[in-house]
C-alpha atoms as a PDB file:
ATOM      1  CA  UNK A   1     118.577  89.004 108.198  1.00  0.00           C
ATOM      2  CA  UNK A   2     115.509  86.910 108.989  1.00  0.00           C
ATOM      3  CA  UNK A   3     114.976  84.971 111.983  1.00  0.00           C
ATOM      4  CA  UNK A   4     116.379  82.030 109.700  1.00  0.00           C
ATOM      5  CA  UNK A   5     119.507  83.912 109.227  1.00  0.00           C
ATOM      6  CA  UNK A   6     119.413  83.942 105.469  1.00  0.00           C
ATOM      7  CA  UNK A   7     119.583  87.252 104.125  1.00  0.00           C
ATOM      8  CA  UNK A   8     116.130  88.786 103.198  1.00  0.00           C
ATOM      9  CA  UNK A   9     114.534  89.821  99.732  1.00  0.00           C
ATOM     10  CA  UNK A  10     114.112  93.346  98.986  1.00  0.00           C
ATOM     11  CA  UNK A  11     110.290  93.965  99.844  1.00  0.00           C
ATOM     12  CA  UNK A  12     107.585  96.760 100.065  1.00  0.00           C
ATOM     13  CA  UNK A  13     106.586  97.032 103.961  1.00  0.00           C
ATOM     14  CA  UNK A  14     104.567 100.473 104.200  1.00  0.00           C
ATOM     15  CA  UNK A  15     103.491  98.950 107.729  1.00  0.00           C
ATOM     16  CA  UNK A  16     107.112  99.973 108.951  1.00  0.00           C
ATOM     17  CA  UNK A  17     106.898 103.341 107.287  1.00  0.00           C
ATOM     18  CA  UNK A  18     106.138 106.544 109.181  1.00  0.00           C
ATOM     19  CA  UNK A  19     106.410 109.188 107.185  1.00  0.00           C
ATOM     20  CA  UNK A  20     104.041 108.552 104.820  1.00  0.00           C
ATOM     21  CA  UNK A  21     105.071 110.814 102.632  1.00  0.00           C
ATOM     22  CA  UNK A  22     102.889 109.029  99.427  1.00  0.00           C
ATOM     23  CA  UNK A  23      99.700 111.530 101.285  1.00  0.00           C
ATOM     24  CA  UNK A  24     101.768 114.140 100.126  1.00  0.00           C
ATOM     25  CA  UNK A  25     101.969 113.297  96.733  1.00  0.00           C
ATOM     26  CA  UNK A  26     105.739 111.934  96.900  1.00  0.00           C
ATOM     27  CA  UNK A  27     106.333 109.246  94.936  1.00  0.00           C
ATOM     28  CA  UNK A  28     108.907 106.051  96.622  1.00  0.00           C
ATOM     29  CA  UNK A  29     108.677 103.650  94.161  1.00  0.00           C
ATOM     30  CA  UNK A  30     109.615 105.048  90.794  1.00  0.00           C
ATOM     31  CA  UNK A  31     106.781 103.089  89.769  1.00  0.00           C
ATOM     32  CA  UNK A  32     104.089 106.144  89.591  1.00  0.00           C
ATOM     33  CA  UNK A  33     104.277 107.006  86.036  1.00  0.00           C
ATOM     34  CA  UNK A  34     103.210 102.999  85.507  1.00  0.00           C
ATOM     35  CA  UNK A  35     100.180 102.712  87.537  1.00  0.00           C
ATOM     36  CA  UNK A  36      98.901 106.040  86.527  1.00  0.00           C
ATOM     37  CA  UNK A  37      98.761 104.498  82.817  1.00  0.00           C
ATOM     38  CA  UNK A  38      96.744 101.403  84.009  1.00  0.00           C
ATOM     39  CA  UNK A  39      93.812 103.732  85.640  1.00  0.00           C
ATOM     40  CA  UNK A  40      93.236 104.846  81.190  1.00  0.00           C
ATOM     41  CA  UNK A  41      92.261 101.951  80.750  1.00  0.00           C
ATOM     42  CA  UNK A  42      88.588 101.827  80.472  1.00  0.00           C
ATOM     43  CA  UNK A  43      87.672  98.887  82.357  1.00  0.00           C
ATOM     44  CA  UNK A  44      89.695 100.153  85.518  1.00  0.00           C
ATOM     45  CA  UNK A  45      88.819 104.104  84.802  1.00  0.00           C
ATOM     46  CA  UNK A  46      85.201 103.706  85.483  1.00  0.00           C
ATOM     47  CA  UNK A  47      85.462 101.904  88.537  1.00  0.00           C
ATOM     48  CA  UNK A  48      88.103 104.386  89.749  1.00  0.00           C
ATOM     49  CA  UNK A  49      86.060 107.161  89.099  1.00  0.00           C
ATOM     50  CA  UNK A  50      83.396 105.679  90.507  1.00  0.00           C
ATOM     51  CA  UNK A  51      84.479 104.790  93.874  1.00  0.00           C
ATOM     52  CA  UNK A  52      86.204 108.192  93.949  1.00  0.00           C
ATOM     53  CA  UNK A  53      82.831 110.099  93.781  1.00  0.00           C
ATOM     54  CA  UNK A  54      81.291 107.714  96.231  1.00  0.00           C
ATOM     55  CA  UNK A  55      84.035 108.276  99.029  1.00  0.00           C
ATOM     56  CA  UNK A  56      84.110 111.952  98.235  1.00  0.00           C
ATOM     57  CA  UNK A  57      80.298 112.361  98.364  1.00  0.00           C
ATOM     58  CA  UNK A  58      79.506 110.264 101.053  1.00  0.00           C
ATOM     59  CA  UNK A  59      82.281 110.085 103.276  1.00  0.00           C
ATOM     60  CA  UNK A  60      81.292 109.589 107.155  1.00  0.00           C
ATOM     61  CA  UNK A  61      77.890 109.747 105.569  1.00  0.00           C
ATOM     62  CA  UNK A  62      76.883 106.342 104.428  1.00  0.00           C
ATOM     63  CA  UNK A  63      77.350 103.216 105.848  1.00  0.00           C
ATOM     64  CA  UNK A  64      78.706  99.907 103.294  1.00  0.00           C
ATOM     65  CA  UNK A  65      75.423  98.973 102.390  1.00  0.00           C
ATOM     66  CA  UNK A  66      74.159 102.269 101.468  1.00  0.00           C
ATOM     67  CA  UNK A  67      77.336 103.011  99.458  1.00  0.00           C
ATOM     68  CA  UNK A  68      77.460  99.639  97.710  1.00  0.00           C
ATOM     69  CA  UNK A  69      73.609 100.830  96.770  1.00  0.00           C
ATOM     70  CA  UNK A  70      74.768 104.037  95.630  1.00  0.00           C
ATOM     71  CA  UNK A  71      78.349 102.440  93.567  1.00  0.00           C
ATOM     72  CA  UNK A  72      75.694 100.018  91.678  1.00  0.00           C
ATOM     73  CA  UNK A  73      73.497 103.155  90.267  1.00  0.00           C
ATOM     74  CA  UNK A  74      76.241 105.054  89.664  1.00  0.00           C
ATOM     75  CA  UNK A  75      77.963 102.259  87.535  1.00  0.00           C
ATOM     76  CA  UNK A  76      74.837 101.502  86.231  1.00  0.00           C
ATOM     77  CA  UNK A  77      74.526  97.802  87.108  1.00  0.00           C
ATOM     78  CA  UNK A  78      71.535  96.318  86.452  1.00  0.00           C
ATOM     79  CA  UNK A  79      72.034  92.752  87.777  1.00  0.00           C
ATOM     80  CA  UNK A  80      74.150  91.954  91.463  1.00  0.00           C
ATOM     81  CA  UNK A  81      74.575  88.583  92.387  1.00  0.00           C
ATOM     82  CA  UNK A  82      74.885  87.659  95.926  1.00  0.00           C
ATOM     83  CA  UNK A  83      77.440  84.499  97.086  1.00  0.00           C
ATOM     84  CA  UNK A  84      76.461  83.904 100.548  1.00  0.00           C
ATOM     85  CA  UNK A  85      77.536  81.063 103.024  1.00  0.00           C
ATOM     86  CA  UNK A  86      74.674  78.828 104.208  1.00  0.00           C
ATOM     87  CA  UNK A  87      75.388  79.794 108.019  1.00  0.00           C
ATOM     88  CA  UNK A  88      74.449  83.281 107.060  1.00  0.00           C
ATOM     89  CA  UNK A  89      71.009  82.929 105.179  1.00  0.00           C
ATOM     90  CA  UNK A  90      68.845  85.091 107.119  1.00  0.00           C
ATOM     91  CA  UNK A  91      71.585  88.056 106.414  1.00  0.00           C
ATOM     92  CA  UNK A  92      72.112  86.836 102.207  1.00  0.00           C
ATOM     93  CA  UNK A  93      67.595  87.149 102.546  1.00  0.00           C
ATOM     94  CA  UNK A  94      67.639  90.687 103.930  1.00  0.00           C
ATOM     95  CA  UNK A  95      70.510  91.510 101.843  1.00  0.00           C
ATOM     96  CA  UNK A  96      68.502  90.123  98.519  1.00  0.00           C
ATOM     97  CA  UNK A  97      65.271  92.198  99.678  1.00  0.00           C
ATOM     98  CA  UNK A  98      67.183  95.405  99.893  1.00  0.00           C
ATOM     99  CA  UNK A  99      68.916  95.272  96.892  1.00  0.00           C
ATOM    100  CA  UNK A 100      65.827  94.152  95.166  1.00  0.00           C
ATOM    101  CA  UNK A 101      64.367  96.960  95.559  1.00  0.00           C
ATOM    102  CA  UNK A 102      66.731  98.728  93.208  1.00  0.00           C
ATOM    103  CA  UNK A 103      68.139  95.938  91.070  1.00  0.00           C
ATOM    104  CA  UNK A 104      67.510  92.714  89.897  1.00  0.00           C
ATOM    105  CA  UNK A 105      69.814  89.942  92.165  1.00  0.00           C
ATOM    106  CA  UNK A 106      70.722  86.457  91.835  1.00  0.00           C
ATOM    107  CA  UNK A 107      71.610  85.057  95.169  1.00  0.00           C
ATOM    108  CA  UNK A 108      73.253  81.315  95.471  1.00  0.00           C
ATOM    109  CA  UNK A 109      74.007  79.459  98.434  1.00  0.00           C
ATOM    110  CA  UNK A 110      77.262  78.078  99.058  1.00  0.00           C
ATOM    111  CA  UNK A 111      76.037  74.117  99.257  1.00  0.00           C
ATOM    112  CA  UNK A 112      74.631  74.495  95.694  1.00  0.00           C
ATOM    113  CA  UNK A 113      75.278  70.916  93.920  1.00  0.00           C
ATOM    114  CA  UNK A 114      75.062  69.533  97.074  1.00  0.00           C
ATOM    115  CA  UNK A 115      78.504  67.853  96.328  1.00  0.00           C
ATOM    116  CA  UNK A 116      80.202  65.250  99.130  1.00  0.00           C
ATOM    117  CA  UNK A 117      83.096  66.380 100.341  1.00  0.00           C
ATOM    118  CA  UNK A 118      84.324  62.424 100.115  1.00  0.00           C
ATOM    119  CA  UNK A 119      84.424  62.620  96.549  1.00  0.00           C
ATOM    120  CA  UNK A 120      87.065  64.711  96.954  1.00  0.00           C
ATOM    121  CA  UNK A 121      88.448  63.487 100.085  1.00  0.00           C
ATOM    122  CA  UNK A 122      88.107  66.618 102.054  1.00  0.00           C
ATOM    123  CA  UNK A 123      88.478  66.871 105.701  1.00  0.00           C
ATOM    124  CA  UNK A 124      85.472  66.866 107.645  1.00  0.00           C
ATOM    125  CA  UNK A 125      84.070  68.463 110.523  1.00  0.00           C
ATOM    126  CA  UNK A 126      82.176  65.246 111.406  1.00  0.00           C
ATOM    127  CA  UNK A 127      84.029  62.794 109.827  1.00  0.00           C
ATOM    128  CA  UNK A 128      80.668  60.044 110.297  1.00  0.00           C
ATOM    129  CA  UNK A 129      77.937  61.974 108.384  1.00  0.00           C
ATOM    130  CA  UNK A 130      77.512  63.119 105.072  1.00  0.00           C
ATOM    131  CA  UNK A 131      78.823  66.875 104.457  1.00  0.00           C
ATOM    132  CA  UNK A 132      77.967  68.827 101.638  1.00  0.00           C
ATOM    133  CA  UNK A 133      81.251  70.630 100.352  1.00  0.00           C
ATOM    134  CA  UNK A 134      81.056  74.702  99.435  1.00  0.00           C
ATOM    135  CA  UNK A 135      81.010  74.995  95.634  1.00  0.00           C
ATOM    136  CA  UNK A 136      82.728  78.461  95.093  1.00  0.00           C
ATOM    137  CA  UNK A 137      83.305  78.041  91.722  1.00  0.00           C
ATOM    138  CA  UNK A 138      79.881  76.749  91.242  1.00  0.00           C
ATOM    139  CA  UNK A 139      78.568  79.805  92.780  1.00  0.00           C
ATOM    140  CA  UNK A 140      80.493  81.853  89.958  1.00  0.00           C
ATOM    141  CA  UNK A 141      79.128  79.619  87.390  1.00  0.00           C
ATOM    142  CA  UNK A 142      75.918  80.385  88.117  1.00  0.00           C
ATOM    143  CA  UNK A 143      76.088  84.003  88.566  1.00  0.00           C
ATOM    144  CA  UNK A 144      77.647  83.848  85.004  1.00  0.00           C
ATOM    145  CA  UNK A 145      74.764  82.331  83.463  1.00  0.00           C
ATOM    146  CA  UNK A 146      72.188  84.859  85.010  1.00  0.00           C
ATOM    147  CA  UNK A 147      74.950  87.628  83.766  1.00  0.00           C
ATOM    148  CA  UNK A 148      75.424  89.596  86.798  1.00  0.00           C
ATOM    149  CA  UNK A 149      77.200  92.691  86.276  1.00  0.00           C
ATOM    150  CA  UNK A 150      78.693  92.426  90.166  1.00  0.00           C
ATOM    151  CA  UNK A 151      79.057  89.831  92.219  1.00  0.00           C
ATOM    152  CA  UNK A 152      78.899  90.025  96.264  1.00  0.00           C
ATOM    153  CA  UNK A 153      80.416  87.967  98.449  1.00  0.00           C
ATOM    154  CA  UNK A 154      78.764  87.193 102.095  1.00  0.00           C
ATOM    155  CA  UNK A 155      80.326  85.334 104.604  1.00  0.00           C
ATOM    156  CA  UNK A 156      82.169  82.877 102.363  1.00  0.00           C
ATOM    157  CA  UNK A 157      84.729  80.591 104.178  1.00  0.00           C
ATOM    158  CA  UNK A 158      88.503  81.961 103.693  1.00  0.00           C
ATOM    159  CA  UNK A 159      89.921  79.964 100.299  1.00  0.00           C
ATOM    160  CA  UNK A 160      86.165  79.597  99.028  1.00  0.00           C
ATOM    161  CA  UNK A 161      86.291  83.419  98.701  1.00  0.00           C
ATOM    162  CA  UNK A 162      89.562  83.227  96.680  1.00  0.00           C
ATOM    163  CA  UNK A 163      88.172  80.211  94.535  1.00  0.00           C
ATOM    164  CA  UNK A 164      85.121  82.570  93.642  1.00  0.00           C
ATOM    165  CA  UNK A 165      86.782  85.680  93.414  1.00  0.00           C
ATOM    166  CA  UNK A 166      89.126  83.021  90.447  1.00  0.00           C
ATOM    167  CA  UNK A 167      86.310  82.152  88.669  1.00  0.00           C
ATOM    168  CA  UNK A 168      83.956  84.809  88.624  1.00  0.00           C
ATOM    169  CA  UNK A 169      82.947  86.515  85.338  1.00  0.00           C
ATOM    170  CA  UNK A 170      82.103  89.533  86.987  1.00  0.00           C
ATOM    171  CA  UNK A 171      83.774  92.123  89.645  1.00  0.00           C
ATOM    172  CA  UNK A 172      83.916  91.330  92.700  1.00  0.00           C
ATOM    173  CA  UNK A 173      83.149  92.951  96.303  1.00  0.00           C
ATOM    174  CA  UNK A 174      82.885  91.371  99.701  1.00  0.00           C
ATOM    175  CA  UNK A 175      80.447  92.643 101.986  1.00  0.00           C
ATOM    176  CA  UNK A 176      80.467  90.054 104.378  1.00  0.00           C
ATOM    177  CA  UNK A 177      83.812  88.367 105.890  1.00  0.00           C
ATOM    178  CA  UNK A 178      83.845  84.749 107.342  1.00  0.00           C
ATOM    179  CA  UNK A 179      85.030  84.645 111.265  1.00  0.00           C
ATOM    180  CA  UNK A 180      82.383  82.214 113.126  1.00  0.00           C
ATOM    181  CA  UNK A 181      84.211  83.248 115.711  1.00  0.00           C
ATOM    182  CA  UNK A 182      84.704  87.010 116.436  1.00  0.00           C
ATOM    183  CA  UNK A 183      80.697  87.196 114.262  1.00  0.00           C
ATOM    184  CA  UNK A 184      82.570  87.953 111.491  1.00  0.00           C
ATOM    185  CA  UNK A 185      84.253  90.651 112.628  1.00  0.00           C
ATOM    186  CA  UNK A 186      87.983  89.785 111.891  1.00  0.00           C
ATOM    187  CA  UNK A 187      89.597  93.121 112.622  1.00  0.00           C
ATOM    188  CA  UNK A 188      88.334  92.148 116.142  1.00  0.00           C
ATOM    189  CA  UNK A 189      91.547  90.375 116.552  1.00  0.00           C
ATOM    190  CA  UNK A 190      93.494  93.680 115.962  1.00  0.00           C
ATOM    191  CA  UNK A 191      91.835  95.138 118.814  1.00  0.00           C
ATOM    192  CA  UNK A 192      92.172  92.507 121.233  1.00  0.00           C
ATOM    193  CA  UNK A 193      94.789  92.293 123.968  1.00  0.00           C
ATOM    194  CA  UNK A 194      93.548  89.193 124.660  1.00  0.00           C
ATOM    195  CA  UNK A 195      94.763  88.045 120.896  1.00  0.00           C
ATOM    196  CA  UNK A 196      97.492  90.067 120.346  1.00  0.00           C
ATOM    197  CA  UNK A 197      98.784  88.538 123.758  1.00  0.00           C
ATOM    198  CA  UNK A 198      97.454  84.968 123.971  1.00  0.00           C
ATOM    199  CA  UNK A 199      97.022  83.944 120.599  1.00  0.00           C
ATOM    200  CA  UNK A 200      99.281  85.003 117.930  1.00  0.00           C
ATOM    201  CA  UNK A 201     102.916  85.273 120.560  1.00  0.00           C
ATOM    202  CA  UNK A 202     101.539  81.731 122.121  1.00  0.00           C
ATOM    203  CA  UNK A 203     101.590  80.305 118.434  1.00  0.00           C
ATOM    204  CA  UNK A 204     105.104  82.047 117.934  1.00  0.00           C
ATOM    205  CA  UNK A 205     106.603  80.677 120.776  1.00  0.00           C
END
């Protein structure tokens, strides 16, 4: 039962599970046989194999940037496209000059169109200025047209990020997570007794 009292759907939960037998090779789901057949396919077999050989060649060796550096050659992408948040322009500048130096990178700011968020009768942080809106799916539009082979997400605001993960033509990786306020550093909550304590069982409550 559920704190509701209605009876609960059948779920996975493998945060409840301690065995962990799957490390083993032991299958729980009956679903193995499936997924295996979806990794043949070619557009997910490269990238598998790919990010396999990364992780086993440079495990505890590289950091993310040097193995998103090293996934890129070894997929042989040619063109990266960067979708950065305004508030973290310095970071999307250094980001573009590394990259640069190995591939050629698109880079578009999340205020690109410079749309009003009272167009679309958005909530504002102000509400008695004008406030560009983030244009995720104009980010992905753009990337498209400069045909980026993978697209990068830095620092985009939590739904944004879904939008242009949507609409993107191209794969997507995040190298940059929104939180203004643990400096993006979300997993920071997990490690805080502070949150854990004061936050989250405050809110339940």
């Amino acid at each position: 039962m559920d704190r509701t009292g209605e009876k609960e759907e059948k779920r996975i939960q493998c945060t409840a599970c301690r065995s962990t037998i799957c490390k083993d090779g032991k299958d729980c789901t009956g679903l193995k046989e499936l997924i295996e057949a979806r990794y043949g396919k070619p557009e997910n077999r490269e990238i598998f194999e790919a990010a396999s050989e990364i992780e086993g060649k440079y495990y505890m060796k590289y950091c993310r940037l040097e193995e998103l550096i090293a996934f890129c050659r070894r997929m042989a992408y040619q063109r990266l496209g960067i979708a950065f948040c305004a508030g973290l322009a310095g970071e999307a500048e250094i980001l573009d000059e590394i990259l640069s130096r190995f591939f050629t990178v698109s880079s578009v700011c999340c205020k690109v169109c410079g749309m009003d968020k009272k167009n679309f009768t958005l909530v504002q942080i102000q509400e008695d200025r004008f406030e560009a809106t983030c244009n995720p799916v104009g980010q992905a539009e753009l990337l498209k047209r400069d045909r980026t082979d993978l697209n990068i997400i830095l620092g985009l605001c939590i739904g944004h990020d879904i939008l242009f993960t949507k609409h993107s033509h191209a794969p997507v990786t995040t190298f940059v997570v929104k939180d203004r306020v643990l400096a993006h550093n979300p997993v920071g909550a997990l490690y805080s007794g502070y949150y854990q304590r004061n936050k989250f069982l405050e809110n339940e409550k």
